[in-house]
Structure formats: structure tokens, C-alpha cells
N, C-alpha and C. Protein backbone atom coordinates (compact mmCIF):
# COMPACT_ATOMS: atom_id res chain seq x y z
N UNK A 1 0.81 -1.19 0.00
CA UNK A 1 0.00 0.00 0.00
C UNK A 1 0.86 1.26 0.00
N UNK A 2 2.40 0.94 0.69
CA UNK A 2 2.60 2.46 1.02
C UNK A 2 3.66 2.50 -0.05
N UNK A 3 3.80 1.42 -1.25
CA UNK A 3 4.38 1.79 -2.24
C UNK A 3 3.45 2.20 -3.43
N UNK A 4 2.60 2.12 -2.99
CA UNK A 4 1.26 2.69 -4.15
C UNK A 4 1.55 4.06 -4.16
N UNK A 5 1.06 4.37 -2.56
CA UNK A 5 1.28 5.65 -2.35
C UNK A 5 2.37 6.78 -2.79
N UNK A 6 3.18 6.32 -2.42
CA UNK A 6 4.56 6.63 -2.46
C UNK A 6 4.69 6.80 -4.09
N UNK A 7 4.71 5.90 -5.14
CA UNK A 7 4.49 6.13 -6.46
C UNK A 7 3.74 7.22 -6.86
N UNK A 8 2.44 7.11 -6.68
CA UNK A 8 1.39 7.87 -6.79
C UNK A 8 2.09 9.61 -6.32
N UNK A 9 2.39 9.69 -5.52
CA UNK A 9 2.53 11.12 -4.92
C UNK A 9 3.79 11.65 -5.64
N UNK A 10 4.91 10.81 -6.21
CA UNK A 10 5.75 10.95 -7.20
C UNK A 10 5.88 11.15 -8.15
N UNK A 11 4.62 10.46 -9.06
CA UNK A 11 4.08 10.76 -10.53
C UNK A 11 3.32 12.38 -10.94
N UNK A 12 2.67 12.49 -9.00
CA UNK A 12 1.63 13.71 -9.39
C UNK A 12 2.56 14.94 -9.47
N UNK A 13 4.08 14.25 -8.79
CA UNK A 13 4.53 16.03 -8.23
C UNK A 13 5.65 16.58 -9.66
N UNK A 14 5.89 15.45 -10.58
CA UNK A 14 6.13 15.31 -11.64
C UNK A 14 5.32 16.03 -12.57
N UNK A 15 4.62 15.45 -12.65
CA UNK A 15 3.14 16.15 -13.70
C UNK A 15 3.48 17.83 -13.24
N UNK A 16 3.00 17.90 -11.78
CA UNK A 16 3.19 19.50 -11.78
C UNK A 16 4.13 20.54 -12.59
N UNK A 17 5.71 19.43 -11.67
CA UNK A 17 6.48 20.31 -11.94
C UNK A 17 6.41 20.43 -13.93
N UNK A 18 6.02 19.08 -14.36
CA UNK A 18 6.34 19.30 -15.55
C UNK A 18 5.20 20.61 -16.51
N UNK A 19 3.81 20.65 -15.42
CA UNK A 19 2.92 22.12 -16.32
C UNK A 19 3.81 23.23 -15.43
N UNK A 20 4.15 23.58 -14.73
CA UNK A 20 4.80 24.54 -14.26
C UNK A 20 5.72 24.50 -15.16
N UNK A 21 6.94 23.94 -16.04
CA UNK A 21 8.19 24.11 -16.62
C UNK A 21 7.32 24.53 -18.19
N UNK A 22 6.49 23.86 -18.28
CA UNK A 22 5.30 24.91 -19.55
C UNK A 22 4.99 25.43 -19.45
N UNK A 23 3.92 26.47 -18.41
CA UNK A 23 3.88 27.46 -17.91
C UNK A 23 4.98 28.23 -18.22
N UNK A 24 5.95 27.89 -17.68
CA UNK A 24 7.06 29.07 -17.94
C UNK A 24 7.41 29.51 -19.40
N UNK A 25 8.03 28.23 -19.94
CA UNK A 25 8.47 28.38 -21.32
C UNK A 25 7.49 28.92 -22.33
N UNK A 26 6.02 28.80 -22.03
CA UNK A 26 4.93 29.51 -22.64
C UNK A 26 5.50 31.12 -22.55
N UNK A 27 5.41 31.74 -21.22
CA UNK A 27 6.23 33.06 -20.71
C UNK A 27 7.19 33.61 -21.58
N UNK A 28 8.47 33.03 -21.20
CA UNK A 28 9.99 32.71 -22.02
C UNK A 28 9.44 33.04 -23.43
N UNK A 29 8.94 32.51 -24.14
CA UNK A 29 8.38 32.02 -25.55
C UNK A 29 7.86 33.58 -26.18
N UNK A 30 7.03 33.95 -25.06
CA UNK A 30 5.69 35.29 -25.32
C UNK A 30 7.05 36.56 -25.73
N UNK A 31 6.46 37.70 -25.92
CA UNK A 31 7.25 38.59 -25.74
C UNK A 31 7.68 39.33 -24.57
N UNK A 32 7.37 39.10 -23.55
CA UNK A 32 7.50 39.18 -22.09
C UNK A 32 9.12 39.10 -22.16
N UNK A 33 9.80 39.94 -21.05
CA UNK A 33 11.39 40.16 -20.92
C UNK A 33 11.63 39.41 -19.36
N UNK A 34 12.01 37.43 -19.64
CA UNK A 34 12.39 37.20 -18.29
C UNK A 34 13.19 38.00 -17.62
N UNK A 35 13.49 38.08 -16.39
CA UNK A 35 14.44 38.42 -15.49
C UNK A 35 14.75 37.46 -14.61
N UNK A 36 16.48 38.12 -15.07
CA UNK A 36 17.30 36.28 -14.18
C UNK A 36 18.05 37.09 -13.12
N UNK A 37 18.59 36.13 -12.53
CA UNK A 37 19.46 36.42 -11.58
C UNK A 37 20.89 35.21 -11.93
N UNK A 38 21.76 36.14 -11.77
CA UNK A 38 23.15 34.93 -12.53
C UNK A 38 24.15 35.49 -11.47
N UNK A 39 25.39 34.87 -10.98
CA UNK A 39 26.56 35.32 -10.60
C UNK A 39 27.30 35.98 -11.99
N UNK A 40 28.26 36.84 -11.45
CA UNK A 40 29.13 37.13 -12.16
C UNK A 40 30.26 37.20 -11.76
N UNK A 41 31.42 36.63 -11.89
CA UNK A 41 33.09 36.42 -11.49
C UNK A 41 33.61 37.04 -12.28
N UNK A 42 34.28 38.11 -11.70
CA UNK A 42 35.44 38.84 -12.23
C UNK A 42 36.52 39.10 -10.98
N UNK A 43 37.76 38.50 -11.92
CA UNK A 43 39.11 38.65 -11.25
C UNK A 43 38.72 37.58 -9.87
N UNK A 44 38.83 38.02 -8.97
CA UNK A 44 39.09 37.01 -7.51
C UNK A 44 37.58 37.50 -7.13
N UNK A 45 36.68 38.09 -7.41
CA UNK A 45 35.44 38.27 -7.17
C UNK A 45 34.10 37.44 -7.89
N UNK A 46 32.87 37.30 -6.72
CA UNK A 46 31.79 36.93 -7.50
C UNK A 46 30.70 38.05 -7.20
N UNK A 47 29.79 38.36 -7.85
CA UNK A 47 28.81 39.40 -7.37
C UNK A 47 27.65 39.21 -7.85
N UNK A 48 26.51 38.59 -7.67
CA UNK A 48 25.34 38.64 -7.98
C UNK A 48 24.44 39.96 -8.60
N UNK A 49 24.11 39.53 -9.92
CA UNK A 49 23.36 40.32 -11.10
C UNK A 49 21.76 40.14 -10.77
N UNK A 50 20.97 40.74 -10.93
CA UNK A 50 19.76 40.67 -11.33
C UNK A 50 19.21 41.78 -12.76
N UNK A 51 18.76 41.32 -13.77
CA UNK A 51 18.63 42.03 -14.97
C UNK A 51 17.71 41.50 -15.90
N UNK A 52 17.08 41.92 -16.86
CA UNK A 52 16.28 41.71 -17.78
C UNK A 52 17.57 40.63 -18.79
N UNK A 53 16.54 39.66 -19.23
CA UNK A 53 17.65 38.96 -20.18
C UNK A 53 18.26 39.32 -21.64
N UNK A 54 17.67 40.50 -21.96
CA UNK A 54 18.31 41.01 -23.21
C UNK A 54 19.14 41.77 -23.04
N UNK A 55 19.66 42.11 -21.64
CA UNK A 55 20.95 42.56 -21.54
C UNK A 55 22.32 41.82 -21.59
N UNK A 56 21.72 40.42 -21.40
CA UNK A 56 22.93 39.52 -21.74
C UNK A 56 22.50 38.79 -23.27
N UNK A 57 21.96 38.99 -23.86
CA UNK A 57 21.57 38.61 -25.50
C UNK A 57 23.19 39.15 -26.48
N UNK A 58 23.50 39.75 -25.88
CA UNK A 58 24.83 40.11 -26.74
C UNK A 58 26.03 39.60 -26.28
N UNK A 59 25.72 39.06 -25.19
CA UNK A 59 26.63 37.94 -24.63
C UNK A 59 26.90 36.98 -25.32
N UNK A 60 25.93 36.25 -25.87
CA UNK A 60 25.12 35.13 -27.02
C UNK A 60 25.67 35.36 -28.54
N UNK A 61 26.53 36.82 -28.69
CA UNK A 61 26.53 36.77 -29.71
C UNK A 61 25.69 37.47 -30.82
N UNK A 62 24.94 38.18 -30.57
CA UNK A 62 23.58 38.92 -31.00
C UNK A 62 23.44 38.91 -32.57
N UNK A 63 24.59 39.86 -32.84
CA UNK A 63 24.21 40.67 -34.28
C UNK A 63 25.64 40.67 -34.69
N UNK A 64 26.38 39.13 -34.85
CA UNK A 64 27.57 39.04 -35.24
C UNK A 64 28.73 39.77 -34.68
N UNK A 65 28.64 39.47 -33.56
CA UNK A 65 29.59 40.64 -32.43
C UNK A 65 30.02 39.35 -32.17
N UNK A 66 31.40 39.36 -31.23
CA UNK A 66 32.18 38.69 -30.68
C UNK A 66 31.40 37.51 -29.70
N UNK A 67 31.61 36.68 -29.96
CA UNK A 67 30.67 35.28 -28.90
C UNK A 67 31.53 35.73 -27.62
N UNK A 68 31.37 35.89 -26.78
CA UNK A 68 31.85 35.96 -25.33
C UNK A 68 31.61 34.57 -24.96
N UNK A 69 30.30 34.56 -24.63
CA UNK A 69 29.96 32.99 -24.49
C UNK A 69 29.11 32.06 -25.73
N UNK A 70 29.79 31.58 -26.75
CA UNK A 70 29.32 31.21 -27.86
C UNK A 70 28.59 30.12 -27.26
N UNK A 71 28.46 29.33 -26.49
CA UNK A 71 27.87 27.90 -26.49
C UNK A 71 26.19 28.66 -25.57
N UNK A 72 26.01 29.88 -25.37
CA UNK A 72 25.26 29.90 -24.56
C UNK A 72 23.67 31.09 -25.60
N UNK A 73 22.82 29.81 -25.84
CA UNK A 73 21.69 30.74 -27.01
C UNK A 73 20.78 31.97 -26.06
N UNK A 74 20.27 32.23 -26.52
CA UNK A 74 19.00 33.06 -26.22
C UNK A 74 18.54 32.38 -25.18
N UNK A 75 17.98 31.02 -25.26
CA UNK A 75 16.99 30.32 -24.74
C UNK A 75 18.07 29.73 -22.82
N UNK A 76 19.24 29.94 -23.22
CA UNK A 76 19.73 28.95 -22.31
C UNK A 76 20.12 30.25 -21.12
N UNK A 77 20.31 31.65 -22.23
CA UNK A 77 20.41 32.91 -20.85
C UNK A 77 19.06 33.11 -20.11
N UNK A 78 17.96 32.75 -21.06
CA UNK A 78 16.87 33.24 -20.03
C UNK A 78 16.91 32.09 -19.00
N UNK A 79 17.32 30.59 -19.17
CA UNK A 79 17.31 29.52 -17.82
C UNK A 79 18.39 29.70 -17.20
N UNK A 80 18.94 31.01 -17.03
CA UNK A 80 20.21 30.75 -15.68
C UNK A 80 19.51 31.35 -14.66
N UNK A 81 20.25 30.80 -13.24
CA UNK A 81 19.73 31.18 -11.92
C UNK A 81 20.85 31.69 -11.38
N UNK A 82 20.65 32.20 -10.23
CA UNK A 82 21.25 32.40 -9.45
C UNK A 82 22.26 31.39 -8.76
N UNK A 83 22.19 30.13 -9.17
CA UNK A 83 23.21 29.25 -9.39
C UNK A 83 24.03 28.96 -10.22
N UNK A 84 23.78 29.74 -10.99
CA UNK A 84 24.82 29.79 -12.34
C UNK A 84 26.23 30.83 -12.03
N UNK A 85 27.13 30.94 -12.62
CA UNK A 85 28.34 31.57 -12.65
C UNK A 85 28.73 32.16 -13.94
N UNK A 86 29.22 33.47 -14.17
CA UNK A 86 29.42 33.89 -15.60
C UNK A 86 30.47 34.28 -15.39
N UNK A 87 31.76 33.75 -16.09
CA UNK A 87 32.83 34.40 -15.68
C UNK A 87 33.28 35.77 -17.06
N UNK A 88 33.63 37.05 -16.41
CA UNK A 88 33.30 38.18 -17.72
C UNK A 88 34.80 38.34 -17.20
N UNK A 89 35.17 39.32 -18.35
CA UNK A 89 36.25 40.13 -18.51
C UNK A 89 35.73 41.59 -17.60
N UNK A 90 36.70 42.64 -17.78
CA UNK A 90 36.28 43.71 -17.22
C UNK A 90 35.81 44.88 -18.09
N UNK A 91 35.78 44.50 -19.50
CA UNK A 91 34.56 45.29 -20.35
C UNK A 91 32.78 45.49 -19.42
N UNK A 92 32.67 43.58 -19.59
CA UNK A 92 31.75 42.82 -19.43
C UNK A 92 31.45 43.20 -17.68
N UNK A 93 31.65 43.39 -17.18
CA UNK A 93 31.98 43.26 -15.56
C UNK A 93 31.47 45.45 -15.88
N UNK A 94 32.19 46.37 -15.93
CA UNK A 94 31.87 47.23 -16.25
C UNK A 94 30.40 47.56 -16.47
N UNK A 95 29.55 47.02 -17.54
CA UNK A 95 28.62 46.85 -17.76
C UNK A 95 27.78 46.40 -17.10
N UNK A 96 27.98 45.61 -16.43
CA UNK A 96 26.99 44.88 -15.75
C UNK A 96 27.24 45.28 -14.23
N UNK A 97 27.88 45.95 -14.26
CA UNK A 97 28.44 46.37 -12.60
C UNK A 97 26.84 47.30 -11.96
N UNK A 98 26.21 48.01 -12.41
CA UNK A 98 25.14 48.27 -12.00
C UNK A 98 24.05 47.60 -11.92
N UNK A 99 23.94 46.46 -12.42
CA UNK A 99 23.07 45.49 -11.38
C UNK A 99 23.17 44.69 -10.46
N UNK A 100 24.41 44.90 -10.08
CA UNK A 100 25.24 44.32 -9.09
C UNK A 100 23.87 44.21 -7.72
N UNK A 101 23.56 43.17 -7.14
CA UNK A 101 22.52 43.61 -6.01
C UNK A 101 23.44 43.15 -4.52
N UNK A 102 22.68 44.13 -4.01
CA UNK A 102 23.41 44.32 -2.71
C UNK A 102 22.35 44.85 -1.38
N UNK A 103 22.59 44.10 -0.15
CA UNK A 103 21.42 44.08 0.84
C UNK A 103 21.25 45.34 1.06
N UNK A 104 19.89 44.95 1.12
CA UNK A 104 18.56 46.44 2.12
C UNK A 104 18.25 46.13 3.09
N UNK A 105 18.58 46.93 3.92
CA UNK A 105 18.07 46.81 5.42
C UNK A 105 16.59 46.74 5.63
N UNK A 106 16.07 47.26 4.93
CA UNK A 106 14.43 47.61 5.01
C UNK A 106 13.74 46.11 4.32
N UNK A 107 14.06 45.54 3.17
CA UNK A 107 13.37 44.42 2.68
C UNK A 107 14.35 43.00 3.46
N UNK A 108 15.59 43.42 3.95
CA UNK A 108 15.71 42.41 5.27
C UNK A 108 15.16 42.39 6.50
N UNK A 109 14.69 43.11 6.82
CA UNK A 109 14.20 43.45 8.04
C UNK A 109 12.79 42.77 7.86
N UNK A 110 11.89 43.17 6.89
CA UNK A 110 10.74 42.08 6.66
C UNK A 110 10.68 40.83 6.45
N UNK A 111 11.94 40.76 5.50
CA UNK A 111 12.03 38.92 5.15
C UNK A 111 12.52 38.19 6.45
N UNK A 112 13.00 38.91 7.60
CA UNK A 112 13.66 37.89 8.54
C UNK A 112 12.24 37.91 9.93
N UNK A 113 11.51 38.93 9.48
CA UNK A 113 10.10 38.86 10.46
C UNK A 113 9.18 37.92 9.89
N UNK A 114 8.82 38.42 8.41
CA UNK A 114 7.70 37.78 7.73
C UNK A 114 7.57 36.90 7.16
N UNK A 115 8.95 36.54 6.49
CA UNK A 115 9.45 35.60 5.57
C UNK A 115 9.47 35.84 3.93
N UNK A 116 8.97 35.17 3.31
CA UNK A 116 8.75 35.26 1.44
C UNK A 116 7.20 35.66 1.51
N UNK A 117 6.35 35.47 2.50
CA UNK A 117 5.10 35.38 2.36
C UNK A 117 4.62 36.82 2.48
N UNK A 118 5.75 37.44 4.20
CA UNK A 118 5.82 38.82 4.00
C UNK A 118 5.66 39.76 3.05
N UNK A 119 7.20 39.34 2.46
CA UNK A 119 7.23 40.11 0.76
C UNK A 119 6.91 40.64 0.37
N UNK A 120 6.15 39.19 -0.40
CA UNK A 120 4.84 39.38 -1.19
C UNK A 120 3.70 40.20 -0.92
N UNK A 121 3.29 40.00 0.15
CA UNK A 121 2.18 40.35 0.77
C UNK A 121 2.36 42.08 0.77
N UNK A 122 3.89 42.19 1.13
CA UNK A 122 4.31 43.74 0.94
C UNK A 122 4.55 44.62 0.09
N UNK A 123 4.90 44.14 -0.96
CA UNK A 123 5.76 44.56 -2.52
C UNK A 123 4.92 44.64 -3.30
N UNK A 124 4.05 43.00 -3.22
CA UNK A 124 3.05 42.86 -4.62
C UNK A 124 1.96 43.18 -4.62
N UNK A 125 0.96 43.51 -6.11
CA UNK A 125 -0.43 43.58 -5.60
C UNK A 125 -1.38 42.52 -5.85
N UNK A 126 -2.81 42.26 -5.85
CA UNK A 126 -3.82 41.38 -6.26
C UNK A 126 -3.48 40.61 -7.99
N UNK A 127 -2.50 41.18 -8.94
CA UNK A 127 -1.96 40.87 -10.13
C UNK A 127 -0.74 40.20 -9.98
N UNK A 128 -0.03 40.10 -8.86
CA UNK A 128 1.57 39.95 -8.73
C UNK A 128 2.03 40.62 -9.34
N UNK A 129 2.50 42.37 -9.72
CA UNK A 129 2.87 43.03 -9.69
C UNK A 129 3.74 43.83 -8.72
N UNK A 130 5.12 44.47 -8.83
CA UNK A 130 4.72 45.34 -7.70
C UNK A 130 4.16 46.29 -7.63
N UNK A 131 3.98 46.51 -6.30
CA UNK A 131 3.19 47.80 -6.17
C UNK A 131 3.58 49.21 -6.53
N UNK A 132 3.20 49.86 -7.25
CA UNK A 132 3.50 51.25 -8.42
C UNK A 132 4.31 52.04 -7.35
N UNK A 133 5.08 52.60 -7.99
CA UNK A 133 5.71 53.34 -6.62
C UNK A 133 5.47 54.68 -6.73
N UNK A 134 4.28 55.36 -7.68
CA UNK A 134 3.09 56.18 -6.82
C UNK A 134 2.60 56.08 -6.18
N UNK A 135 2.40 54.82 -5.83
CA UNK A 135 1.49 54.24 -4.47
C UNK A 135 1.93 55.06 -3.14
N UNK A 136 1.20 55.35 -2.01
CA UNK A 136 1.74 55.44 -0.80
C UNK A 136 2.48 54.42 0.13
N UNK A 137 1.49 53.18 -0.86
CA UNK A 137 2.13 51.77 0.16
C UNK A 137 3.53 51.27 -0.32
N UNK A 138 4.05 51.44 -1.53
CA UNK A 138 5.50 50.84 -1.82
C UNK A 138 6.24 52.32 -2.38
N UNK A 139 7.75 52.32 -2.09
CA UNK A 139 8.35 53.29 -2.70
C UNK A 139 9.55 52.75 -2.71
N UNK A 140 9.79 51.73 -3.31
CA UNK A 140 11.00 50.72 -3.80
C UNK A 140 12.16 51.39 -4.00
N UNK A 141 13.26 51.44 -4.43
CA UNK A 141 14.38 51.63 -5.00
C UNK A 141 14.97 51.00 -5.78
N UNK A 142 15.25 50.80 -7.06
CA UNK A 142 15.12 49.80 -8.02
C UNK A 142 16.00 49.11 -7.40
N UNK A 143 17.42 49.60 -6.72
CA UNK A 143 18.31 48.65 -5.76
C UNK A 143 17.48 47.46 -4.70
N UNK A 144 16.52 47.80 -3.90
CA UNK A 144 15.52 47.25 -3.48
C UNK A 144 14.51 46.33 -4.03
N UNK A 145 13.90 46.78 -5.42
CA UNK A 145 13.32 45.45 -5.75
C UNK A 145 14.05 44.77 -6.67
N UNK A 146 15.80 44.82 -6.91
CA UNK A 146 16.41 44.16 -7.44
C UNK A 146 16.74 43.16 -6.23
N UNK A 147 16.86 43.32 -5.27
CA UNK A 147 16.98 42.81 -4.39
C UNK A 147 15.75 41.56 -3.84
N UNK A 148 14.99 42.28 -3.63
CA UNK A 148 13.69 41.23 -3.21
C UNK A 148 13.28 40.58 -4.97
N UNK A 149 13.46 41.00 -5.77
CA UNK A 149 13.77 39.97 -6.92
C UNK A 149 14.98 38.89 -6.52
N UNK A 150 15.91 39.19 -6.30
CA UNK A 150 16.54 37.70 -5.86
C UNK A 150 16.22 37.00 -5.02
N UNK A 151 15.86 37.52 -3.56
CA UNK A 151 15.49 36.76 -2.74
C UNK A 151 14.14 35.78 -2.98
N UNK A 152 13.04 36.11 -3.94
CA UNK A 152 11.94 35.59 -4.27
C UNK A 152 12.93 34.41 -5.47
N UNK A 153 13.45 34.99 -5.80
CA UNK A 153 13.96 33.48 -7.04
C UNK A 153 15.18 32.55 -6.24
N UNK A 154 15.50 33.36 -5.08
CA UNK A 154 15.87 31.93 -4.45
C UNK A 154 14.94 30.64 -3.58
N UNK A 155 13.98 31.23 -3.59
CA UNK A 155 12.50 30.43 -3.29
C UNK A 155 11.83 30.15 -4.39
N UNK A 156 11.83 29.56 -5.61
CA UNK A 156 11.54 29.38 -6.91
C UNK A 156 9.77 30.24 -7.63
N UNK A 157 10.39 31.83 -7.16
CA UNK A 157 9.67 32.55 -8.05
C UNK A 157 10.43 33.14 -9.21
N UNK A 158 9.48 33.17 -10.07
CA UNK A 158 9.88 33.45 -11.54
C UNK A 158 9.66 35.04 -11.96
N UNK A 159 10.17 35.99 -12.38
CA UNK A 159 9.38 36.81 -12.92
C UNK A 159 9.57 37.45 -14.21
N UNK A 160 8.64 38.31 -14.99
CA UNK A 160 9.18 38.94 -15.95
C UNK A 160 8.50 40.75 -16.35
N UNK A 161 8.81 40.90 -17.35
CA UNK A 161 8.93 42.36 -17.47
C UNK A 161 7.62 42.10 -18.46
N UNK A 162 6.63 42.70 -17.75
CA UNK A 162 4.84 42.53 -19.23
C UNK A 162 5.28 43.68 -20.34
N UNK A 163 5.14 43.04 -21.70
CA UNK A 163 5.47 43.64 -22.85
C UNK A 163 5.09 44.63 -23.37
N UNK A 164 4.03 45.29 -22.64
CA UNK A 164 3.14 46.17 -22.87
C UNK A 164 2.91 47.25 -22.04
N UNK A 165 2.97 46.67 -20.54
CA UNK A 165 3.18 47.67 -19.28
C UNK A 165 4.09 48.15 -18.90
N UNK A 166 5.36 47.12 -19.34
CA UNK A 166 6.93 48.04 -18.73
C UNK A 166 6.70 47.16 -17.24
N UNK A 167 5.34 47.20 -16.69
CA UNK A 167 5.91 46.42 -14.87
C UNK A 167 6.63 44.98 -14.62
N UNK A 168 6.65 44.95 -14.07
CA UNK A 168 7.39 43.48 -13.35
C UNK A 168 6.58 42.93 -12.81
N UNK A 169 6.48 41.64 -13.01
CA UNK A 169 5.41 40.58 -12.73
C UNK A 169 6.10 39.86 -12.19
N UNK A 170 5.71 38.71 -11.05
CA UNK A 170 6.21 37.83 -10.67
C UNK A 170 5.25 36.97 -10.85
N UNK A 171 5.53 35.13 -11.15
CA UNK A 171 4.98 34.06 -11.27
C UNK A 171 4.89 33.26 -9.92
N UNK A 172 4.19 32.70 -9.33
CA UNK A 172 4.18 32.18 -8.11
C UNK A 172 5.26 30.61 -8.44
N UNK A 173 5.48 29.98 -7.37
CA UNK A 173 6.46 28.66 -7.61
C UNK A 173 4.75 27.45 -7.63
């Protein structure tokens, strides 16, 4: 019986993950601008990026420019995480040095009270958006929700840039 079970609860969490990995790539696919989070190593340093993925599209090689990373397409920059490693030169490093993310006291201070649920509950609205920062209730700092953008994708949220609105959406895990 409790290998029925045991099967059974294995097959279903499969299935999920596998409409969730469509779900996404549907996303990926749309004209929607994922946003990843990647390391970046330069020299004796690593520093965590958060950025829209067509900023590394020329990484890829774009428009017959120099392959930096030739083995790496379109499709394979939008699947890096924050477990990934990019090792750049200091052109590359230059460039990307302003998305460099780096802690907030203010969106740590919630995540270590509230947790991820906090966050959310704080940042986003009834759309998973964040909250406009006309709002009275959020007044982010793009340093800030570059920030609580990583911390949500180290808990397997997804998000991207809506093609039409310019906002940032996040996907639930």
C-alpha cells in the first residue's frame, strides 16, 4: 500500500512540476522580458546580477559581435539562476556592474520577520505586480526590488517584465 502511495505522490509532483516548466516556457516564448538572476566572477570576485535577459543577449553573440559565451543561445540565458556563474572580462563586468545587487536593510528586516510570504504580501499587488511606486504603500528603489527579486527566485519565483506595461510581474512557484 505504502508503495502505491509513495508512487502515486511521485508521478503527481512530476506532472506539476512538468505544467509549471510549460507554464514558464509559454512566458519565455511570449514577448515578455524574463528576469534572471546569474553570478558574475570577475578577477578574484563573485557578485550577484539581477537584470532583464536582453541585456545579456549580446553575450550570445547577437548581431555578429564577438561570442563571449558562444555555447550559450538566447533560450539557455533566459534559464540561468542564481546558481549559475558567468565568468566576464572587465569590459563585461563594467557593464553589468550596476546590477550588481546588494542588501537592504528595510526588505531584510521584513524577510527575517515575515518571511517570502511577507514580501509578497508587501511589494506585490492582487496581479503579482509590484506595487506602483506612486502608491503610498511601496516606494522601492530599483536597488531594493532588485533585491527582493533575488530573494523571491531563491524560493523558486519566476518573474518577468509585461510587454506592454513596462511592470514586473512575478509568477508564483
Amino acid at each position: 500500500m505504502s508503495i502505491v502511495l509513495i508512487s502515486f505522490y511521485l508521478t503527481s509532483r512530476r506532472s506539476r512540476d512538468k505544467e509549471k516548466e510549460e507554464e514558464l516556457s509559454k512566458l519565455y516564448k511570449s514577448t515578455n522580458t524574463p528576469i534572471i538572476s546569474v553570478n558574475v566572477k570577475w578577477q578574484d570576485s563573485t557578485y550577484c546580477v539581477v537584470l532583464e535577459s536582453f541585456h545579456l543577449d549580446s553575450v550570445s553573440g547577437g548581431n555578429k559581435k564577438k561570442k563571449f559565451y558562444p555555447t550559450l543561445s538566447y533560450e539557455k540565458i533566459t534559464k540561468l539562476s542564481y546558481e549559475d556563474t558567468l565568468f566576464v572580462d572587465s569590459l563585461w563586468f563594467t557593464k553589468l556592474k550596476e546590477y550588481i545587487v546588494t542588501p537592504q536593510h528595510r526588505i531584510d528586516s521584513i524577510y527575517k520577520s515575515k518571511g517570502v510570504k511577507g514580501l509578497v504580501s508587501t511589494y506585490f499587488d492582487k496581479y503579482n505586480a509590484f506595487i506602483p511606486s506612486y502608491s503610498q504603500d511601496s516606494l522601492l528603489s530599483l536597488q531594493e526590488k532588485r533585491y527582493v527579486i533575488n530573494i523571491l527566485q531563491r524560493h523558486q519565483y519566476s518573474f518577468f517584465i509585461g510587454c506592454e506595461s513596462g511592470d514586473t510581474f512575478m509568477i508564483l512557484p
